[in-house]
Protein backbone atom coordinates (compact mmCIF):
# COMPACT_ATOMS: atom_id res chain seq x y z
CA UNK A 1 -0.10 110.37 -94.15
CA UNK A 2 0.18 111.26 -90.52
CA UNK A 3 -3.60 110.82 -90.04
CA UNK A 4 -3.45 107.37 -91.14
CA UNK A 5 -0.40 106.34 -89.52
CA UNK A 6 -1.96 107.71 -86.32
CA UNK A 7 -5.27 105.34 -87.03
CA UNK A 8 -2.85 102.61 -87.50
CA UNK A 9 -1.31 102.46 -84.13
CA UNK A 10 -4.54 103.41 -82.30
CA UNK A 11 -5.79 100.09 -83.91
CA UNK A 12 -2.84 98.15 -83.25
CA UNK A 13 -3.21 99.84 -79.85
CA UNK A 14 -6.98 98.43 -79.17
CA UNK A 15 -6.76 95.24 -80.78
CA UNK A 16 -3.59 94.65 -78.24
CA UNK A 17 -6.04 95.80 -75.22
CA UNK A 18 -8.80 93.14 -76.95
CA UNK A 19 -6.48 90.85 -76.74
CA UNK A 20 -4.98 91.21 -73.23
CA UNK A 21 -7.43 89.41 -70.89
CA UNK A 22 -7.20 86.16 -73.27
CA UNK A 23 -3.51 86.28 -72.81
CA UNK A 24 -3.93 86.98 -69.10
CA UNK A 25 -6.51 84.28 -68.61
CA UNK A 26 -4.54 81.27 -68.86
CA UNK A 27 -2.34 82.38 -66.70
CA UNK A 28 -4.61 83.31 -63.93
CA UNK A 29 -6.91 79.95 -64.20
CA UNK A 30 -3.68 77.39 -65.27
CA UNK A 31 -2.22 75.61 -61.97
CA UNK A 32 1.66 75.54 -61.14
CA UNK A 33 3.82 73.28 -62.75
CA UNK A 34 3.80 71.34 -59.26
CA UNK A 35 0.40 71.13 -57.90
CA UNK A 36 -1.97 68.62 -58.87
CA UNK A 37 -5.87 67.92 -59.00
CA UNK A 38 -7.07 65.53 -55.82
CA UNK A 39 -9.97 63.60 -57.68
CA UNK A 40 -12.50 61.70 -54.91
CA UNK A 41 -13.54 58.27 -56.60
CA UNK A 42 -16.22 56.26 -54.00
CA UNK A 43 -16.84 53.50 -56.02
CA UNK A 44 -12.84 52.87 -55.82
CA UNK A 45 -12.98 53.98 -52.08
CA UNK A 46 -15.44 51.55 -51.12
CA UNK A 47 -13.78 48.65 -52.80
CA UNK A 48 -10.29 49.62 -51.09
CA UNK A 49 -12.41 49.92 -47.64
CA UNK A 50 -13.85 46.11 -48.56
CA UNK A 51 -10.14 45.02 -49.28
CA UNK A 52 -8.91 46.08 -46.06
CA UNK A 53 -11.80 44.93 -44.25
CA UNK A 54 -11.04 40.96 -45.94
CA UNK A 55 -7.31 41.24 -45.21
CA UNK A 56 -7.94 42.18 -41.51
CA UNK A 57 -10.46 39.39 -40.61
CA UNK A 58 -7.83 36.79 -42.80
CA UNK A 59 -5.40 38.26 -39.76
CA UNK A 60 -7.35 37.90 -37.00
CA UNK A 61 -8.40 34.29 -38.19
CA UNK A 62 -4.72 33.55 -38.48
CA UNK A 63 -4.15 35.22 -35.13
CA UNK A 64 -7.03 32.71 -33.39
CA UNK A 65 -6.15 29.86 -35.70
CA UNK A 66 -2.36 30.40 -33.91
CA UNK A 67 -3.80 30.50 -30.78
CA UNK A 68 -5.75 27.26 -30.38
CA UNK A 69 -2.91 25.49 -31.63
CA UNK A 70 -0.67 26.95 -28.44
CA UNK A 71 -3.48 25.69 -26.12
CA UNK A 72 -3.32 22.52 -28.01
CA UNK A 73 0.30 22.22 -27.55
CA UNK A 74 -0.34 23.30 -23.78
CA UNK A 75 -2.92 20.82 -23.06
CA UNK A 76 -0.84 18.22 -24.78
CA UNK A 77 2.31 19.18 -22.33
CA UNK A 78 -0.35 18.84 -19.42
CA UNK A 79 -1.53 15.59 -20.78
CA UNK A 80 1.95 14.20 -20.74
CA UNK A 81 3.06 15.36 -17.59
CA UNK A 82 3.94 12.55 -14.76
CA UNK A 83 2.47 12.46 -11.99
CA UNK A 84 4.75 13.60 -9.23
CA UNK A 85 4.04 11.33 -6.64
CA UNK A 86 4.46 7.77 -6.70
CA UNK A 87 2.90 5.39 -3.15
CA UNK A 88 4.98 2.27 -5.09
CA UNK A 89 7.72 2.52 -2.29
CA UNK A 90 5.17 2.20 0.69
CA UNK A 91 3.51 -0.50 -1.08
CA UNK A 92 6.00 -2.28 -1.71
CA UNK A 93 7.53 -2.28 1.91
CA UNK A 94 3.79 -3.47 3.44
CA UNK A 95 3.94 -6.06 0.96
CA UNK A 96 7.47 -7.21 1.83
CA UNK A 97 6.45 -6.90 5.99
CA UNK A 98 3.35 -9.24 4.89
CA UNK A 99 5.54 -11.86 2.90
CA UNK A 100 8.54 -11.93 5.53
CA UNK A 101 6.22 -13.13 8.40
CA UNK A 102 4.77 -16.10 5.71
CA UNK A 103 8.56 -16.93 5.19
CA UNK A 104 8.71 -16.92 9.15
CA UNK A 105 6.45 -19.78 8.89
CA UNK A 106 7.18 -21.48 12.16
CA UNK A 107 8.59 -26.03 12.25
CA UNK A 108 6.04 -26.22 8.87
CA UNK A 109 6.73 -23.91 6.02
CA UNK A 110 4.60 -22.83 3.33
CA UNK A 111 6.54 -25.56 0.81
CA UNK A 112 4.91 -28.16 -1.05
CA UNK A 113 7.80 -30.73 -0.47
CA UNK A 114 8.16 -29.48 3.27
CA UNK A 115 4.51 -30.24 3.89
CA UNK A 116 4.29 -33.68 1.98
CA UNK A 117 7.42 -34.80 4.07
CA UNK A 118 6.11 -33.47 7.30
CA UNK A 119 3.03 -35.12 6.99
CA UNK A 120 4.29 -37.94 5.72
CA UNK A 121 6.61 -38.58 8.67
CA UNK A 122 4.68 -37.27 11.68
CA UNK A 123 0.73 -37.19 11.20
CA UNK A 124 0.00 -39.76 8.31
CA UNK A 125 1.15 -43.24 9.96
CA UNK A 126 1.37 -43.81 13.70
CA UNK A 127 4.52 -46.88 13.52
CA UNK A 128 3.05 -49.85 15.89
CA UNK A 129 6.56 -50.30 16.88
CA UNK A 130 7.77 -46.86 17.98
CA UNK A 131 8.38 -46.93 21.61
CA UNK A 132 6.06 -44.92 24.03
CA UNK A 133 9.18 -42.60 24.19
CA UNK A 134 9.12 -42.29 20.41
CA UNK A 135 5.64 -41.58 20.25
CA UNK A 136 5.29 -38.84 22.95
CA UNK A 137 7.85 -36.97 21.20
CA UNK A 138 5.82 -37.24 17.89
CA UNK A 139 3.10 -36.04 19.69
CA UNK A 140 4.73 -33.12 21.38
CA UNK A 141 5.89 -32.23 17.49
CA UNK A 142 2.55 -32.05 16.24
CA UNK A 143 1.57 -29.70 19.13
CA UNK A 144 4.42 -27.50 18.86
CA UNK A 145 3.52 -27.21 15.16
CA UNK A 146 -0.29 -26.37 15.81
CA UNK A 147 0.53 -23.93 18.23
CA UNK A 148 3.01 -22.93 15.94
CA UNK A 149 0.79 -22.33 13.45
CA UNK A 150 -1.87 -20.41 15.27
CA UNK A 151 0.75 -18.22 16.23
CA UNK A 152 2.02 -17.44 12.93
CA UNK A 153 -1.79 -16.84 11.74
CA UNK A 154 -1.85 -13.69 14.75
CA UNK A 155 1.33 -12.59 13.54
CA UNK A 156 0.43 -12.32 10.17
CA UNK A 157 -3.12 -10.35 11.34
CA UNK A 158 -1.20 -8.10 13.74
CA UNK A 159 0.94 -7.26 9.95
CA UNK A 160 -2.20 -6.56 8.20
CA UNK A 161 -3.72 -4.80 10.98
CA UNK A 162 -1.11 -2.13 10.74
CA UNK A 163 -0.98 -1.77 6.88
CA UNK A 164 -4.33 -0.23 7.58
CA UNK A 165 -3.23 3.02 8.85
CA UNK A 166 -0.45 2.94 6.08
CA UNK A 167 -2.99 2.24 3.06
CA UNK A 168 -5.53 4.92 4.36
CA UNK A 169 -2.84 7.67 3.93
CA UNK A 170 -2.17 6.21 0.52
CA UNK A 171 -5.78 6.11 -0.23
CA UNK A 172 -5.79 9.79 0.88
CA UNK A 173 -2.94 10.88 -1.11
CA UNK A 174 -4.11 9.39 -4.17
CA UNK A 175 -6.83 10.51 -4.55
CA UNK A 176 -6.05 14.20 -3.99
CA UNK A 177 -3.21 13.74 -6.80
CA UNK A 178 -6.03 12.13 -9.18
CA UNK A 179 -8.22 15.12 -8.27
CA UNK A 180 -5.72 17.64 -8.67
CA UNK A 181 -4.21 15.73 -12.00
CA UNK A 182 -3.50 18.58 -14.73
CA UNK A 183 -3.61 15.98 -17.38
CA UNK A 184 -4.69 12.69 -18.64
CA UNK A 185 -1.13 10.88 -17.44
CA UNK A 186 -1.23 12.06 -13.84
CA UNK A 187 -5.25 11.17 -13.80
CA UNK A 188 -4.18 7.59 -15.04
CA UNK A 189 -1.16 7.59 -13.07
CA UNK A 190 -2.71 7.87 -9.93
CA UNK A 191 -5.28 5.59 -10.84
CA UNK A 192 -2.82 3.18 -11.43
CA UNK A 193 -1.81 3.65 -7.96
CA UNK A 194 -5.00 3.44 -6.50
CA UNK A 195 -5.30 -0.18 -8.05
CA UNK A 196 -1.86 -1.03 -6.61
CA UNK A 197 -3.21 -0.32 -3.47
CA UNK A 198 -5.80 -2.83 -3.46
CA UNK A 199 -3.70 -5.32 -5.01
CA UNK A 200 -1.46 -5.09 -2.18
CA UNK A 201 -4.83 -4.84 0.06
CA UNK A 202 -6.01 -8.09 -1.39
CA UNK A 203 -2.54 -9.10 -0.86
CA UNK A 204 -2.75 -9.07 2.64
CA UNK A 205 -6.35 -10.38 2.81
CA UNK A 206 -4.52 -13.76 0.86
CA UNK A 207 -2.10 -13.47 3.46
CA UNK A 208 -4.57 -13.88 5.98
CA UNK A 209 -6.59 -16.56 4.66
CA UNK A 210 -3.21 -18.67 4.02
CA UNK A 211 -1.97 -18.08 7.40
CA UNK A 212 -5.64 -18.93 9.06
CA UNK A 213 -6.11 -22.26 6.86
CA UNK A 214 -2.74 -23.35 7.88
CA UNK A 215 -3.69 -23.05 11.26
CA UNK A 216 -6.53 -24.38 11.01
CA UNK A 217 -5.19 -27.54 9.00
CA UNK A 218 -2.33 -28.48 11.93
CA UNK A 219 -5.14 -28.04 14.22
CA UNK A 220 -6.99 -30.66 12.54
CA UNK A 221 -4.22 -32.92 11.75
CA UNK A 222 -3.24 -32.62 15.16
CA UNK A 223 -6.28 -34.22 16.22
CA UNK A 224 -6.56 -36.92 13.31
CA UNK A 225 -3.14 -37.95 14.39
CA UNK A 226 -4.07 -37.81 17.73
CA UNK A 227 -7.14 -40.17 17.54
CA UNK A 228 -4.59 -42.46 15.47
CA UNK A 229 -2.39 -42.33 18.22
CA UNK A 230 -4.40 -43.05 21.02
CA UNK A 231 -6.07 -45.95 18.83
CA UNK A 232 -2.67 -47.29 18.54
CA UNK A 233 -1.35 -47.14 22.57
CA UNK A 234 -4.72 -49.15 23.28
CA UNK A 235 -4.31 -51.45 20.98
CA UNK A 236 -1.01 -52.39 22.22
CA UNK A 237 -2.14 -51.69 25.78
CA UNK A 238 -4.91 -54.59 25.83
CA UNK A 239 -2.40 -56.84 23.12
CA UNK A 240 -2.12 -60.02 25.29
CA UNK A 241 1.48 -60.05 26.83
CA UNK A 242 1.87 -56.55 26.76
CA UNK A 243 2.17 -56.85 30.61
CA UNK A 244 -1.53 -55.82 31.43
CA UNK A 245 -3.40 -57.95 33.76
CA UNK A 246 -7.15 -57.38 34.02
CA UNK A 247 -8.60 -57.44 37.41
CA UNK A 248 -11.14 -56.30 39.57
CA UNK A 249 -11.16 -52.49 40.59
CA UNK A 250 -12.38 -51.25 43.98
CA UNK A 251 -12.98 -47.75 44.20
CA UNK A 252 -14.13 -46.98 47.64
CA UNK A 253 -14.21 -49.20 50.73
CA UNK A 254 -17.11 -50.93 51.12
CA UNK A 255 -15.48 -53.11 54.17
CA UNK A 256 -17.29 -53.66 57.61
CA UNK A 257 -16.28 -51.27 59.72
């Protein structure tokens, strides 16, 4: 009995050696509880790289598309900016220096009724029966009003004559603002300008023309009314009974000495 029961637990004894490594195996090779495996994937990895890859250029598209739409907005600011310098003021003033000396106009105005009446009264009919008194006076008139009239003409050049200076500094300015425009407004602006100028230019040049043609009008009508004139005094001059004998005229003595 005590052979057997020794063979007993000397079998129990092996089989528990047998069985120890398989026992101690899993517990050797098993992980802990809180670890876990890292498993590499590239076909995943290459599709998350792509992803990325997409959403960044959709940002940097955004980030441009922003971008030219501020230097839109900027170039539209510039494009609507005024121009900050403005020649109206001088302009205007060389016009106004121009038009006062036409309004100056000396005995004979530039006025359609003031013309027709003057005309009418001292150069278109020479009255047979004015006095010699009468008609002296009418002729001193009409010179006063051709001289009159010349004179006006120099004042008027002498005006245009100094707008010259004037619109050559305007010229200038303008067309350093039109060069330097930042925008479409201030490079139409100042072209606007620029035509002002030679409207008020062409202004004076009208100015000039007027006041040289009115001149030049008295000056003839002056000597139309003259030739009227003097046709008249000698037609009342040799009118029998007007006092004038004829007679014989001796010149130089051509007596015996």
């Amino acid at each position: 009995m005590k052979t057997f029961k020794s063979r007993s637990r000397a079998a129990r004894f092996a089989a528990a050696l047998i069985a120890a490594p398989v026992a101690v195996l899993p517990m050797v090779l098993a992980p802990p509880a809180s670890a876990a495996w890292i498993v590499y994937d590239p076909t995943n990895y290459a599709q998350n790289v792509l992803q990325a890859a997409r959403a960044l250029e959709q940002i940097n598209n955004q980030i441009t598309s922003l971008q030219n739409e501020a230097q839109m907005l900027i170039n539209q600011a510039r494009n609507l900016t005024s121009l900050p310098y403005s020649s109206l003021q001088q302009l205007q003033q060389a016009v106004g220096r121009t038009q006062s000396l036409l309004q100056q106009a000396q005995n004979i105005a530039f006025d359609v009724q003031q013309i027709d009446q003057a005309f009418q009264q001292k150069y278109a009919n020479i009255d047979l029966s004015a006095s010699e008194q009468q008609l002296v006076a009418d002729a001193r008139s009409r010179w006063q009003n051709t001289v009159g009239g010349l004179q006006d003409a120099m004042r008027v050049q002498a005006s245009v004559v100094g707008n010259i200076e004037t619109n050559r500094a305007q010229m200038e300015a303008l067309v350093d603002q039109s060069q330097g425009a930042t925008g479409a407004l201030q490079a139409t602006q100042a072209g606007n300008q620029l035509l002002a100028l030679q409207a008020q230019q062409l202004s004076d040049l009208t100015a000039v023309i007027a006041a040289n043609g009115r001149a030049q009008a008295l000056t003839d009508a002056e000597r139309a009314a003259a030739a009227e004139q003097g046709r008249v005094q000698r037609e009342r001059f040799l009118t029998p009974g007007s006092g004038y004998q004829p007679g014989n005229a001796q010149m130089f003595n051509t007596g015996n000495n």
